[in-house]
C-alpha atoms as a PDB file:
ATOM      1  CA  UNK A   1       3.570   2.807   5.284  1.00  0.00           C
ATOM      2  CA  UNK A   2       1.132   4.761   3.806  1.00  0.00           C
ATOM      3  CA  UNK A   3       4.025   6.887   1.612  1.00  0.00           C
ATOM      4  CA  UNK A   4       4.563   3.784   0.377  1.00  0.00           C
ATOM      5  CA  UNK A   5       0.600   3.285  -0.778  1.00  0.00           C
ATOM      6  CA  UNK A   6       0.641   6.757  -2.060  1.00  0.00           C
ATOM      7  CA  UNK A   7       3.666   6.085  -4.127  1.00  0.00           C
ATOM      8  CA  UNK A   8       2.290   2.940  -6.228  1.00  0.00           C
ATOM      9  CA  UNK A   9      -1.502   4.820  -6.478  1.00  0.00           C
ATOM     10  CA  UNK A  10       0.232   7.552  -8.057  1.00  0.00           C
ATOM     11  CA  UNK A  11       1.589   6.211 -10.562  1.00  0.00           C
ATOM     12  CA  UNK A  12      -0.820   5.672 -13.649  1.00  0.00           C
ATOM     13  CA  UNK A  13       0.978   2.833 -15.081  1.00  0.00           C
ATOM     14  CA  UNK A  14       0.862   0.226 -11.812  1.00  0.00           C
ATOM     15  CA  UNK A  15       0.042  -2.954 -11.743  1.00  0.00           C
ATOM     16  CA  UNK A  16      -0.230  -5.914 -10.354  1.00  0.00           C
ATOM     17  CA  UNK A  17       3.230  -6.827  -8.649  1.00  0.00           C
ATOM     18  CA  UNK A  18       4.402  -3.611  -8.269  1.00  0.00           C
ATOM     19  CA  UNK A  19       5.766  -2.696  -4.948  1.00  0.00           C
ATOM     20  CA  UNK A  20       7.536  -0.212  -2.286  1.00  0.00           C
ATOM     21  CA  UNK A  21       9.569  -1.059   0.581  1.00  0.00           C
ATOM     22  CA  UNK A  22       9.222   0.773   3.754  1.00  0.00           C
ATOM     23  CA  UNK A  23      11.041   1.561   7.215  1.00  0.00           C
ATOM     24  CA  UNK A  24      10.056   4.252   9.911  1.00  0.00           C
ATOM     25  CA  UNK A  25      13.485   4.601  11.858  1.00  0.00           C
ATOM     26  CA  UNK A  26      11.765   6.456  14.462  1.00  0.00           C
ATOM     27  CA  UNK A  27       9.595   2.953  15.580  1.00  0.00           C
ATOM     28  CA  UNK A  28      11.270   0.474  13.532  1.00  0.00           C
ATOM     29  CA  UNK A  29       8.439  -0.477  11.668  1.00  0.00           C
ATOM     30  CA  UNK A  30       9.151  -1.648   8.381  1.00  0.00           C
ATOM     31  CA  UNK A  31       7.511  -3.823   5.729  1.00  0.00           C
ATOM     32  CA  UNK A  32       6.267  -3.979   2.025  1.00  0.00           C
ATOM     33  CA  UNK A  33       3.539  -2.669   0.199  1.00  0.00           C
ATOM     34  CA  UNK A  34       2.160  -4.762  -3.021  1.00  0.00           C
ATOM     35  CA  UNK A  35      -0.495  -3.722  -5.653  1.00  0.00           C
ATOM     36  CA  UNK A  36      -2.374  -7.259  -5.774  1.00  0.00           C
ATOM     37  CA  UNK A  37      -5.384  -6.553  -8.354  1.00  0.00           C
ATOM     38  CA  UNK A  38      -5.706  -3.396 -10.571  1.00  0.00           C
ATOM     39  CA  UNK A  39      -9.527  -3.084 -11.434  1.00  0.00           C
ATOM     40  CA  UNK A  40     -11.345  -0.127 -12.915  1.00  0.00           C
ATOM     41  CA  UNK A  41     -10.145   3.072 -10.781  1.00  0.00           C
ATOM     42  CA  UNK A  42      -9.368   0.609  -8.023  1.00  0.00           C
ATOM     43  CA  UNK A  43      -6.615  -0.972  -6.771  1.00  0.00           C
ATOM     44  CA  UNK A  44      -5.635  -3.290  -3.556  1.00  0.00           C
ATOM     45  CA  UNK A  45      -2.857  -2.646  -2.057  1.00  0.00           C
ATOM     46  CA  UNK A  46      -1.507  -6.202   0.198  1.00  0.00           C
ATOM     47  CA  UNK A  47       0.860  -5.175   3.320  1.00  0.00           C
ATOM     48  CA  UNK A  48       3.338  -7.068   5.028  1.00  0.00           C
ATOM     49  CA  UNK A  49       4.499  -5.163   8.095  1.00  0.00           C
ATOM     50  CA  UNK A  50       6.465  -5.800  11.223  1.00  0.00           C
ATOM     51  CA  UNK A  51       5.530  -3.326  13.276  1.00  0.00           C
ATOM     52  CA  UNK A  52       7.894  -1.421  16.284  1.00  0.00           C
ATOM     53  CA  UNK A  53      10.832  -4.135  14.778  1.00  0.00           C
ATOM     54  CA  UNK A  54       8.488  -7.237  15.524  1.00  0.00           C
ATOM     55  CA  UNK A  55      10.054 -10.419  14.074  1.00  0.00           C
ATOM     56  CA  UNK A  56       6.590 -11.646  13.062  1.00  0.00           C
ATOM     57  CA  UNK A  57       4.570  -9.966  10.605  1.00  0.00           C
ATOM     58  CA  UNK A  58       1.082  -8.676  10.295  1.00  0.00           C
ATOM     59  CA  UNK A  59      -0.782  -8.969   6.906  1.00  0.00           C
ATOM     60  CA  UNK A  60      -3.341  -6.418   5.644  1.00  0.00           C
ATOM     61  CA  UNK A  61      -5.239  -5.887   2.346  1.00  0.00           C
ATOM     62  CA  UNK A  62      -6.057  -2.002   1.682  1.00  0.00           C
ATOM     63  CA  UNK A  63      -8.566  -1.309  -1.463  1.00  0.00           C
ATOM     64  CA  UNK A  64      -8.463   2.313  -2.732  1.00  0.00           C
ATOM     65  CA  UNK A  65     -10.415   3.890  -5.362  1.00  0.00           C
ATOM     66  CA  UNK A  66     -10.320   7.067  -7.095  1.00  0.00           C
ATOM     67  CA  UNK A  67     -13.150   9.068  -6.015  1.00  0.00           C
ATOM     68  CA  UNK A  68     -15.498  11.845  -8.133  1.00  0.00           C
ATOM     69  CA  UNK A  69     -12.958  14.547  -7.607  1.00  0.00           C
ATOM     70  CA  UNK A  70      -9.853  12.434  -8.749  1.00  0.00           C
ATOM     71  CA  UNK A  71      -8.305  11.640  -5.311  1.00  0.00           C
ATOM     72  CA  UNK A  72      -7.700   7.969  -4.223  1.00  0.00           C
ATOM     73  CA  UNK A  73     -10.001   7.195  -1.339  1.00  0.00           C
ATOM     74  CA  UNK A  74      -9.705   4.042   1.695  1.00  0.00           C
ATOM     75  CA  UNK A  75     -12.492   2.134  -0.160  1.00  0.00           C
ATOM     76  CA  UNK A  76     -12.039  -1.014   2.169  1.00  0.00           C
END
């Protein structure tokens, strides 16, 4: 999950709708990651995951925002 957040804030030219499929084989977890709103040096990230193989998902909204020396930071 989080390779997959690394790969879209990465990327300079993401946007809205972008997105990265995931899978850990080792606790079949697997979901998607989607960049929902692009905003200054910001951008939230929506998840849809299913974790340990779970049939129902779990929804979470990460913000990140690139911090004074350049990295992207967990904003919310």
């Amino acid at each position: 999950m989080r390779a997959a957040e690394v790969a879209l804030y990465s990327h300079a030219d993401v946007g809205p709708g972008s997105s990265v499929k995931w899978s850990n084989p080792d606790s079949s977890a697997h979901g998607v990651v989607k960049v929902t709103r692009k905003s200054g040096g910001c951008l939230t990230l929506s998840h849809v995951a299913y974790p340990n193989g779970s049939a129902s998902a779990r929804e979470i909204d990460r913000k990140f925002c690139r911090g004074s020396n350049g990295a992207m930071l967990l904003s919310e």
